[in-house]
C-alpha atoms as a PDB file:
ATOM      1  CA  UNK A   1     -36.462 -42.017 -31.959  1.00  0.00           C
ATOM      2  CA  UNK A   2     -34.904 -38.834 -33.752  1.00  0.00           C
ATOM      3  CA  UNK A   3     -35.876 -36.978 -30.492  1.00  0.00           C
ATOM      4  CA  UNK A   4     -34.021 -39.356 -27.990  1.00  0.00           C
ATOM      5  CA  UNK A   5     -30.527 -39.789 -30.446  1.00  0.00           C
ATOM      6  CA  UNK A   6     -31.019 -35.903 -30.252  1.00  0.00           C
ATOM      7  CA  UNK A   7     -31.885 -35.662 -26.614  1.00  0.00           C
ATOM      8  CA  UNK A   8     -28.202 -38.131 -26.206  1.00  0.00           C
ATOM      9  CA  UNK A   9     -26.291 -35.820 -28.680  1.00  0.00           C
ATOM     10  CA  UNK A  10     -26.827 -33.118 -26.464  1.00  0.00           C
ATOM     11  CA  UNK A  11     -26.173 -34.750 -23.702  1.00  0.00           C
ATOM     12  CA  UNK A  12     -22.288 -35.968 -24.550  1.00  0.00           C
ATOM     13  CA  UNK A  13     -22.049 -32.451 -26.096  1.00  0.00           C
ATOM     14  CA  UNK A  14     -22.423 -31.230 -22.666  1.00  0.00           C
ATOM     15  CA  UNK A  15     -20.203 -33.515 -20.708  1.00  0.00           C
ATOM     16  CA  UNK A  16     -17.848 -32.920 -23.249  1.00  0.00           C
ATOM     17  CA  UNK A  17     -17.969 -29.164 -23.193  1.00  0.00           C
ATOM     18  CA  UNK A  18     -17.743 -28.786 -19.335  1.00  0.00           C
ATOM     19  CA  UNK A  19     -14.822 -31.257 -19.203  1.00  0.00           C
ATOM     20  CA  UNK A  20     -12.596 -29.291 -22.421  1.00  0.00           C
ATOM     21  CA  UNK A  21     -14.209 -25.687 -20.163  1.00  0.00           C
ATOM     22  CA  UNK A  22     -12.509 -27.837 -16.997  1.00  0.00           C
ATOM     23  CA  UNK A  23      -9.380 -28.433 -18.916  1.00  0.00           C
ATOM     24  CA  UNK A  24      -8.601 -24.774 -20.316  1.00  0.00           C
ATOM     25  CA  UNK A  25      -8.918 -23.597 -16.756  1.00  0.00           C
ATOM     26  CA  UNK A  26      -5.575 -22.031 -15.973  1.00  0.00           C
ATOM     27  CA  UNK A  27      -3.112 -23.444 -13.171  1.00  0.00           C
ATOM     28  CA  UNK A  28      -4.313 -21.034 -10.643  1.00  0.00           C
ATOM     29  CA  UNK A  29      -7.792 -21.303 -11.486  1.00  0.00           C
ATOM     30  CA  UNK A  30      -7.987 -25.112 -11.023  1.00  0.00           C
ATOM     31  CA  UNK A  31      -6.393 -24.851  -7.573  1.00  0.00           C
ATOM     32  CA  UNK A  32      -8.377 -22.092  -6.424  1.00  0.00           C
ATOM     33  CA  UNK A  33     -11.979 -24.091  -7.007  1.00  0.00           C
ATOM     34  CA  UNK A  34     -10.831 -26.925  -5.662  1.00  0.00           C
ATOM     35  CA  UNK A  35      -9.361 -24.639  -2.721  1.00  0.00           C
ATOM     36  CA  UNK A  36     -12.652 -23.460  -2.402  1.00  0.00           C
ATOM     37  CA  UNK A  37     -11.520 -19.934  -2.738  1.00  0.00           C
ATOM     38  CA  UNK A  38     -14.265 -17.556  -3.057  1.00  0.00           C
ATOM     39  CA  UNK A  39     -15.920 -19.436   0.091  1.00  0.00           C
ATOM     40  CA  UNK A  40     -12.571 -18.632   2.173  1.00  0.00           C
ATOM     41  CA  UNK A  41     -12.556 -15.055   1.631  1.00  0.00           C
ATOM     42  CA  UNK A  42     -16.423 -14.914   2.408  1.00  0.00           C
ATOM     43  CA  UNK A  43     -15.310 -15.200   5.865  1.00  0.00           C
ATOM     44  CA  UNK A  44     -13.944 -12.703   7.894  1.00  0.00           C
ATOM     45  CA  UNK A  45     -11.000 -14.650   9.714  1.00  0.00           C
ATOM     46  CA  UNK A  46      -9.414 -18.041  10.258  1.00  0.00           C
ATOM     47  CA  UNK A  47      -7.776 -19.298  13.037  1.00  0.00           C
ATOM     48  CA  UNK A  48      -5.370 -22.186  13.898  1.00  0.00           C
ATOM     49  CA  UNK A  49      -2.699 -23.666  16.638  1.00  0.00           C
ATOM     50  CA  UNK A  50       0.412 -24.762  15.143  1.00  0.00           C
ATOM     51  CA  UNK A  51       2.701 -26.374  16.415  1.00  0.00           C
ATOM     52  CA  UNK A  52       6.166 -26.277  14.726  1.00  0.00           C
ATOM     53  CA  UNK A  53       9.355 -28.739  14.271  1.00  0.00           C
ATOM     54  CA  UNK A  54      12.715 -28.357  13.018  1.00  0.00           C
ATOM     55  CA  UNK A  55      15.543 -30.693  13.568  1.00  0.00           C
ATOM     56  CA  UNK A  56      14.055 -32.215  16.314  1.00  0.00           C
ATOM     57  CA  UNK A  57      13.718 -28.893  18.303  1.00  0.00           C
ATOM     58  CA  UNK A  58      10.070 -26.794  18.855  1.00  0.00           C
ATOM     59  CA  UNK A  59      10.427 -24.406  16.563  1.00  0.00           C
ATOM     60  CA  UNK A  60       6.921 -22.329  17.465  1.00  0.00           C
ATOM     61  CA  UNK A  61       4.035 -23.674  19.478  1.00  0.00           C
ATOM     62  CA  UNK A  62       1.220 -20.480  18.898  1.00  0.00           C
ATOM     63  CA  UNK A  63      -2.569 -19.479  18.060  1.00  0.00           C
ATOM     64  CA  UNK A  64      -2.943 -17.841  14.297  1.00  0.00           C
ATOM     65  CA  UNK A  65      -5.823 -15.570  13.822  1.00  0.00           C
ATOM     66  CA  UNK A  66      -5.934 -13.941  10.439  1.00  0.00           C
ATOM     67  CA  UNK A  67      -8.046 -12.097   8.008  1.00  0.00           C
ATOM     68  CA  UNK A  68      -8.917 -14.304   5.029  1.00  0.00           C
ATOM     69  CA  UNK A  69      -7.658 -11.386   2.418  1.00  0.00           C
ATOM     70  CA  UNK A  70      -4.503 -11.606   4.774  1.00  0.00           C
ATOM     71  CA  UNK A  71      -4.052  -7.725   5.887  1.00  0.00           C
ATOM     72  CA  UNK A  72      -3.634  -8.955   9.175  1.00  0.00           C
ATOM     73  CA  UNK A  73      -2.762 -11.638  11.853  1.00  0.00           C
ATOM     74  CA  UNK A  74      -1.889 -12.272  15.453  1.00  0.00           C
ATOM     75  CA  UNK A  75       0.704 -15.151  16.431  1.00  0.00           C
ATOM     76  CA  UNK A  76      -0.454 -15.168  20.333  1.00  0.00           C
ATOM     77  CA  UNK A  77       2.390 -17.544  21.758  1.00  0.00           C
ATOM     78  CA  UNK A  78       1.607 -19.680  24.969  1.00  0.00           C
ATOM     79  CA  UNK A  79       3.494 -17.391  27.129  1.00  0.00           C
ATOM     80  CA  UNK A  80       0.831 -14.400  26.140  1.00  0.00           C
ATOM     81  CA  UNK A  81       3.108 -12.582  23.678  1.00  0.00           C
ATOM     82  CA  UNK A  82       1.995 -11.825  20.652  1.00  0.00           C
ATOM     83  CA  UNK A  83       3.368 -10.706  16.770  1.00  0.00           C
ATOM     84  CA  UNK A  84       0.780  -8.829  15.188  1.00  0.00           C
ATOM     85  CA  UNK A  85       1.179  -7.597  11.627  1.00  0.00           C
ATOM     86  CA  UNK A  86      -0.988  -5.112   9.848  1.00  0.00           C
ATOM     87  CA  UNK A  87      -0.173  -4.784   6.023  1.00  0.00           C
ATOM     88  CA  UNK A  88       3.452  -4.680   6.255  1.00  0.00           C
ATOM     89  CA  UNK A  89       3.427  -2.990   9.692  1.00  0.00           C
ATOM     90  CA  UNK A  90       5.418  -5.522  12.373  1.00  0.00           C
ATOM     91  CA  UNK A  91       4.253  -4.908  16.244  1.00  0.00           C
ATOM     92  CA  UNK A  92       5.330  -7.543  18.612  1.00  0.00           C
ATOM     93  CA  UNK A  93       5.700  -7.698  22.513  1.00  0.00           C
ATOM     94  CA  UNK A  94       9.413  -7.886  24.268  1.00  0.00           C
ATOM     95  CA  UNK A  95       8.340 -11.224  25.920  1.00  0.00           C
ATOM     96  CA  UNK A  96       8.235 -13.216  22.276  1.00  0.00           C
ATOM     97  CA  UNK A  97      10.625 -16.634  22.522  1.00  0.00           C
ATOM     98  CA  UNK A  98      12.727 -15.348  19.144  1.00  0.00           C
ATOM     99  CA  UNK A  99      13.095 -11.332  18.730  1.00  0.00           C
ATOM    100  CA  UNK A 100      15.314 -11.740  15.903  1.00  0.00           C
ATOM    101  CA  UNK A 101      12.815 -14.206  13.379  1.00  0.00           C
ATOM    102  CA  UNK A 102       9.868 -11.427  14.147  1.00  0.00           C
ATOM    103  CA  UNK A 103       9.447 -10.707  10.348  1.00  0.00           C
ATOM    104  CA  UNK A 104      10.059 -14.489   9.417  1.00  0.00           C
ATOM    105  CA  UNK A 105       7.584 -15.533  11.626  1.00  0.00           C
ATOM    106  CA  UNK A 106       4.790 -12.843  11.128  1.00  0.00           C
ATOM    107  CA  UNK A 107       4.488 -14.069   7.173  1.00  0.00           C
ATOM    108  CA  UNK A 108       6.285 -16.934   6.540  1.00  0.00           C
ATOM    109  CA  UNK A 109       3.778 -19.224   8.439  1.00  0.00           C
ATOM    110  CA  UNK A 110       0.523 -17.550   7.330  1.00  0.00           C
ATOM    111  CA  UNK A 111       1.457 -17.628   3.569  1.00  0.00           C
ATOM    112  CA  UNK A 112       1.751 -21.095   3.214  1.00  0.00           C
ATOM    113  CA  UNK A 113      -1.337 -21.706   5.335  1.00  0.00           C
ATOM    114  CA  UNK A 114      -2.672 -19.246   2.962  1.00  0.00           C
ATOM    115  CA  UNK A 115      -1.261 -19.641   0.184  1.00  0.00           C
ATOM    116  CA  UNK A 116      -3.830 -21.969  -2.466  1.00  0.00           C
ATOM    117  CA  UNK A 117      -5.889 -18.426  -2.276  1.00  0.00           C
ATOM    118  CA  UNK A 118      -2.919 -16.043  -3.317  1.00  0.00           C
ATOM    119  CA  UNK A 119      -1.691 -17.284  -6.102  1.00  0.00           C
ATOM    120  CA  UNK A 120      -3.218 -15.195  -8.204  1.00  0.00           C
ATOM    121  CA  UNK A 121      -2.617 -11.873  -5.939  1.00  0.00           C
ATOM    122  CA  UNK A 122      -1.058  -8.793  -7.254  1.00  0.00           C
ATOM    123  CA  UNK A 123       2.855  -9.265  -8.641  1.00  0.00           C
ATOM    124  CA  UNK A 124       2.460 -13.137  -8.871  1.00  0.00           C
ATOM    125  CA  UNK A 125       4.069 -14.598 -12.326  1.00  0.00           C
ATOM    126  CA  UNK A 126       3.552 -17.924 -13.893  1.00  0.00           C
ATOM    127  CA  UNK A 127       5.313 -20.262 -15.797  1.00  0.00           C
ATOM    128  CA  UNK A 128       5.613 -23.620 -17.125  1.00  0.00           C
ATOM    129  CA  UNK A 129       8.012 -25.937 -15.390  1.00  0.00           C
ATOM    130  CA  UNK A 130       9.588 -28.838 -16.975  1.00  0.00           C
ATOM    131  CA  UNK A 131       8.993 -31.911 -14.012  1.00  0.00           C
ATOM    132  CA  UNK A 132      11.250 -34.395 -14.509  1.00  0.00           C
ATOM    133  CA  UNK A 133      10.727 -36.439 -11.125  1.00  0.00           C
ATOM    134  CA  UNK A 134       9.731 -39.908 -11.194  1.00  0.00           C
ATOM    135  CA  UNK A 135       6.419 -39.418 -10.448  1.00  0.00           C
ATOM    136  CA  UNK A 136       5.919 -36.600 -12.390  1.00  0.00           C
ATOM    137  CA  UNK A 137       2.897 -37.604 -14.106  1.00  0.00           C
ATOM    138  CA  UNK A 138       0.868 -37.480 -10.632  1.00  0.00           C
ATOM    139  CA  UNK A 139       1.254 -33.748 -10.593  1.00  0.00           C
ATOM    140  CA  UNK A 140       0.244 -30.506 -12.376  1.00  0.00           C
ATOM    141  CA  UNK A 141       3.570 -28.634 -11.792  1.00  0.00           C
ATOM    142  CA  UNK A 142       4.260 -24.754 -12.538  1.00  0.00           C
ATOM    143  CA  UNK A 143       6.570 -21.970 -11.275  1.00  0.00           C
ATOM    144  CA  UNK A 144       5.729 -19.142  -9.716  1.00  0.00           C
ATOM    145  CA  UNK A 145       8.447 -15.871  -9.432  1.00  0.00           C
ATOM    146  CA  UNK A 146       7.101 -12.658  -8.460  1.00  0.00           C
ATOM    147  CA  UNK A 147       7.672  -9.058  -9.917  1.00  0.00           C
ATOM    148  CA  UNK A 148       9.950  -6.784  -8.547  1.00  0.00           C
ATOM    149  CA  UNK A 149       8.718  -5.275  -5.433  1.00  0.00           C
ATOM    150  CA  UNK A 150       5.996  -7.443  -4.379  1.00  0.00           C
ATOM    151  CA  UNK A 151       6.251  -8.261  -0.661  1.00  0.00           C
ATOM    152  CA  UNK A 152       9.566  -8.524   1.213  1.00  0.00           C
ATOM    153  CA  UNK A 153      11.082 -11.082  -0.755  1.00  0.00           C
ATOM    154  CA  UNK A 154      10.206 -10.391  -4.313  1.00  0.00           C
ATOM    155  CA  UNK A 155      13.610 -13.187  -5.319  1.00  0.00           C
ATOM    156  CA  UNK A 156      11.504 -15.931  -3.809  1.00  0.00           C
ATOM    157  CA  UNK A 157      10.133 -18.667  -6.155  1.00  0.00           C
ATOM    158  CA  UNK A 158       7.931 -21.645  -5.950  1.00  0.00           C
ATOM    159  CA  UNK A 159       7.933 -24.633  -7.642  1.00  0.00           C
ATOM    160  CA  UNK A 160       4.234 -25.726  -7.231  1.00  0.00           C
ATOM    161  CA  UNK A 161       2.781 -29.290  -7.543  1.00  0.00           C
ATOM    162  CA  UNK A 162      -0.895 -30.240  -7.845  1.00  0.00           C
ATOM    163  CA  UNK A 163      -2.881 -33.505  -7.471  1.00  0.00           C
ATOM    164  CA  UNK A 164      -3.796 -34.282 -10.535  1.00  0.00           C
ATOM    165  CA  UNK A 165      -6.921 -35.733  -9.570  1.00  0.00           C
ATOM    166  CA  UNK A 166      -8.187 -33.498  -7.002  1.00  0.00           C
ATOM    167  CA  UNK A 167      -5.996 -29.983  -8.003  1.00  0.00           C
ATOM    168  CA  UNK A 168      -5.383 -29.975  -4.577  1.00  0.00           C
ATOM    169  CA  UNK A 169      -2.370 -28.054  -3.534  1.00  0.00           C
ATOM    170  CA  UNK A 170       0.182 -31.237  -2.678  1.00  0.00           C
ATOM    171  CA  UNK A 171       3.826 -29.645  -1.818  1.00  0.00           C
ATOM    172  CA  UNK A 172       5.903 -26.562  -2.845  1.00  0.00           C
ATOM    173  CA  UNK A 173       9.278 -26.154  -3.072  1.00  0.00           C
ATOM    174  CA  UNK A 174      10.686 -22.778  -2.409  1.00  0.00           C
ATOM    175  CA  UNK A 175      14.245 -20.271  -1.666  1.00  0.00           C
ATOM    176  CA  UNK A 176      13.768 -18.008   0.982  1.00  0.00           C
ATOM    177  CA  UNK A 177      15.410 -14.709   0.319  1.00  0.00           C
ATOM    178  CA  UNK A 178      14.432 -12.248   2.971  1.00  0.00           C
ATOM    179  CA  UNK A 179      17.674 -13.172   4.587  1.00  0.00           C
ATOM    180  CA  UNK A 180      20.392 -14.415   2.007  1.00  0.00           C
ATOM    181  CA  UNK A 181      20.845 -13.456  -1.538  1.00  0.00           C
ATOM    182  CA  UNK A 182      18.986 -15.468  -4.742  1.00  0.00           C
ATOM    183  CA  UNK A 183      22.496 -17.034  -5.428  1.00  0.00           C
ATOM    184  CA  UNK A 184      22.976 -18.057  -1.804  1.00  0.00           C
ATOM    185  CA  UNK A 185      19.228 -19.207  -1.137  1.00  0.00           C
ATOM    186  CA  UNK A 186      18.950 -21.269  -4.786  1.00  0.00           C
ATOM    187  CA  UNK A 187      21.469 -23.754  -3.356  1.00  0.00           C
ATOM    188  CA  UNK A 188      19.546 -24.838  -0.335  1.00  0.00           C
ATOM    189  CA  UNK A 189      15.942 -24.970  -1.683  1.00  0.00           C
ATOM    190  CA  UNK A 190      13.310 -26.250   0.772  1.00  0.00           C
ATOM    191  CA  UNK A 191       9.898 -27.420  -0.334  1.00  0.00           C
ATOM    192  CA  UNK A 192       6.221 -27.764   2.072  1.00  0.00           C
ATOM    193  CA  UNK A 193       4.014 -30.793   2.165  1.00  0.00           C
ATOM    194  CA  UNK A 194       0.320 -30.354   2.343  1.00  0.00           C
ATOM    195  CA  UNK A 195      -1.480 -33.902   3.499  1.00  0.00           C
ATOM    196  CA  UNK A 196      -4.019 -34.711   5.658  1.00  0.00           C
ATOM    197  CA  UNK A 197      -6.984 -32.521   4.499  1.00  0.00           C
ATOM    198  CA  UNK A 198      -9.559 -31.818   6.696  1.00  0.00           C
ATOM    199  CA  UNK A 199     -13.293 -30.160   5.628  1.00  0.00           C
ATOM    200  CA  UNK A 200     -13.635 -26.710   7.524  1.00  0.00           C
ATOM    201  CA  UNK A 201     -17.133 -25.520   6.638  1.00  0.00           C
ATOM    202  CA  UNK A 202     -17.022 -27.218   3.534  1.00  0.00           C
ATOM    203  CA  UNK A 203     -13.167 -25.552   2.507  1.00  0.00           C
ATOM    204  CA  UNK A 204      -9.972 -28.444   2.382  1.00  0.00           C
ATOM    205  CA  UNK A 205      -7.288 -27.450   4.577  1.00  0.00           C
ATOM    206  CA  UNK A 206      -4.439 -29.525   5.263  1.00  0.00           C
ATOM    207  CA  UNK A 207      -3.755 -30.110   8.789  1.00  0.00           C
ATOM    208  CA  UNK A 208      -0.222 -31.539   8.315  1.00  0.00           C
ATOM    209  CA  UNK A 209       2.737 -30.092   6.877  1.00  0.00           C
ATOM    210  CA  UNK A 210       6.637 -31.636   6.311  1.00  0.00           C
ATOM    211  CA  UNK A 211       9.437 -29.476   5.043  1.00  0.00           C
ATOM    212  CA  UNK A 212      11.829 -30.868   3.089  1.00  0.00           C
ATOM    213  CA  UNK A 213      15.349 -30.590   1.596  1.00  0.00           C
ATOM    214  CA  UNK A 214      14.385 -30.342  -2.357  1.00  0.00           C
ATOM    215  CA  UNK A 215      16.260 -30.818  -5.621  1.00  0.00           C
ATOM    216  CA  UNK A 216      15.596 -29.624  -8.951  1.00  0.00           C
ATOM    217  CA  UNK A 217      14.759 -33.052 -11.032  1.00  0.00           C
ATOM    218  CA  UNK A 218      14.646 -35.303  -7.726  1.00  0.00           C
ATOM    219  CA  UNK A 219      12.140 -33.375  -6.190  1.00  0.00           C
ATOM    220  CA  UNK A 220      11.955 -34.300  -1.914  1.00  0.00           C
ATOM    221  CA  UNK A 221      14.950 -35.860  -0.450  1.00  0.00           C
ATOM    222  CA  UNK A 222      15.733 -35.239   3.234  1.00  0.00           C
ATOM    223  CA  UNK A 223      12.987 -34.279   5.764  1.00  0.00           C
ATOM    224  CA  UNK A 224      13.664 -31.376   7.889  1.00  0.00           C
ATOM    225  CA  UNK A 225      10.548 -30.762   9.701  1.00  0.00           C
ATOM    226  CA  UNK A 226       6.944 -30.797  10.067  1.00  0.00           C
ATOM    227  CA  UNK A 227       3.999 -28.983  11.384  1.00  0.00           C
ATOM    228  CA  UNK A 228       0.340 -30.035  12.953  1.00  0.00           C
ATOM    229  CA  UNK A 229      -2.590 -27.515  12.296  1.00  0.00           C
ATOM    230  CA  UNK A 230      -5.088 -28.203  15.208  1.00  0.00           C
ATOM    231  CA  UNK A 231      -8.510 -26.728  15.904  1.00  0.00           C
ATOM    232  CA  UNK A 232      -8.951 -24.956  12.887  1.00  0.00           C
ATOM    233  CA  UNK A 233     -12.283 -22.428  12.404  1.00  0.00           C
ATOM    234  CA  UNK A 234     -13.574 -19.601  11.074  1.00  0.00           C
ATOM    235  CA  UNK A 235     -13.923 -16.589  13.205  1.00  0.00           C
ATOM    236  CA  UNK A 236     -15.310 -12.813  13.332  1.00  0.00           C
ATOM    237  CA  UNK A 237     -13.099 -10.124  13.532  1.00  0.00           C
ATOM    238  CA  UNK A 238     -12.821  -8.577  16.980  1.00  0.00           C
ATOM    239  CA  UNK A 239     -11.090  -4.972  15.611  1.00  0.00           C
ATOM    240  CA  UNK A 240      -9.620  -4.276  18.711  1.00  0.00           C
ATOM    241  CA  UNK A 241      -7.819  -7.790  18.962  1.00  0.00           C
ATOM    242  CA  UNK A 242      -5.422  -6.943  15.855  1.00  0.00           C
ATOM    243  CA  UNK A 243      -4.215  -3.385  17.673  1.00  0.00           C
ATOM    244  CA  UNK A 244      -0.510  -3.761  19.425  1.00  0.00           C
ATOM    245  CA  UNK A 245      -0.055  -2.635  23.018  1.00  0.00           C
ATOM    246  CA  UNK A 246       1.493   0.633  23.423  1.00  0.00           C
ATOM    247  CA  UNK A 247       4.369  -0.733  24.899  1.00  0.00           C
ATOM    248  CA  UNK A 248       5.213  -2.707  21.687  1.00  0.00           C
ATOM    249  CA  UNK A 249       8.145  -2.675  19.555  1.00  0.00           C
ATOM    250  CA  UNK A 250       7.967  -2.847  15.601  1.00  0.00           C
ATOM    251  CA  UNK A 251       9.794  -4.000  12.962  1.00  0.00           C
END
């Protein structure tokens, strides 16, 4: 009798240890195991078709192919043209629908389809975030800024929300700095949607994203756009695929 209300002791002890070991698990560390993380980067490269909506208008309508530790990517448009980017190295062909967006569109796109594995990367800074939405209790909610220098934008921040069930990424809200100031950006924040998950060689992606307008306390208000990820897979790395023609520009 001893040995079975010892054998039960144990046991509780145990469920109750890996649940409190579950619970002191960082932000970032929750997302990324339930992102599957160390799985993704196993692989050599992802790729995706996206197609793109803003305002009622095709935005982008392109193939993604990109290294899982995100050195580098190809946007290979319908027309042929192509953005490749290697580190922070812009090549793109004249022929590309929107010259001017090049850098936008060469990281903006592949960071939030990437982003549940980086955000822990280099420069990345956390911080506790005071949710006062309605439904506030359905999320696990921090802020992430970045130190100075990191990437293009380094002014960006994200406002990141979690199931709290699943730890699933669930939306971010966001400024966008590479082209206005921090002032100018923090009045029109934006957030992304993630829904629709989809099991790609046993990793959650979400196959549907919807921008929306965003507001500090009300969280989503007015939709602005969305996004379909179709025919998602993992992929070897052809070398010579992620090398720009010589006739391509940079930027």
């Amino acid at each position: 009798m001893r040995k079975i209300a010892l054998a039960l002791t144990i046991s509780i002890l145990t469920l109750v240890g890996c649940k409190s070991n579950e619970e002191n698990l960082k932000f970032t560390e929750k997302v990324e195991k339930s992102h599957h993380k160390a799985d993704f980067l196993a692989q050599e490269a992802v790729q995706f078709n996206l197609q793109l909506e803003f305002g009622g208008t095709e935005r982008m309508d392109a193939k993604f192919t990109i290294l899982t530790n995100s050195t580098k990517g190809v946007i290979e448009y319908k027309n042929g043209a192509k953005i490749i980017f290697d580190q922070a190295k812009v090549s793109y062909s004249s022929t590309i629908p929107n010259e001017e967006s090049v850098r936008f569109d060469a990281f903006t796109w592949e960071y939030f389809f990437l982003f549940p594995y980086k955000l822990s990367d280099p420069g990345t800074i956390w911080n506790e975030y005071n949710n006062k939405e309605k439904d506030a209790t359905n999320y696990l909610t921090e802020k992430l800024t970045f130190k100075s220098g990191t990437g293009d934008a380094p002014d960006d921040w994200y406002v990141v929300y979690t199931d709290k069930t699943t730890n699933l990424l669930e939306r971010a809200a966001y400024i966008v700095t590479l082209k206005a100031e921090k002032e100018e950006a923090e009045k029109n924040p934006h957030a992304i949607q993630y829904l629709e998950y989809k099991d790609v060689d046993g990793i959650p992606i979400a196959t549907k994203w919807i921008f929306w307008a965003w507001e500090d306390g009300k969280g989503l208000t007015d939709e602005l756009g969305h996004a379909t990820l179709t025919d998602i897979k993992f992929v070897k790395a052809d070398t010579d695929y992620f090398v720009p023609e010589t006739d391509f520009k940079t930027k």
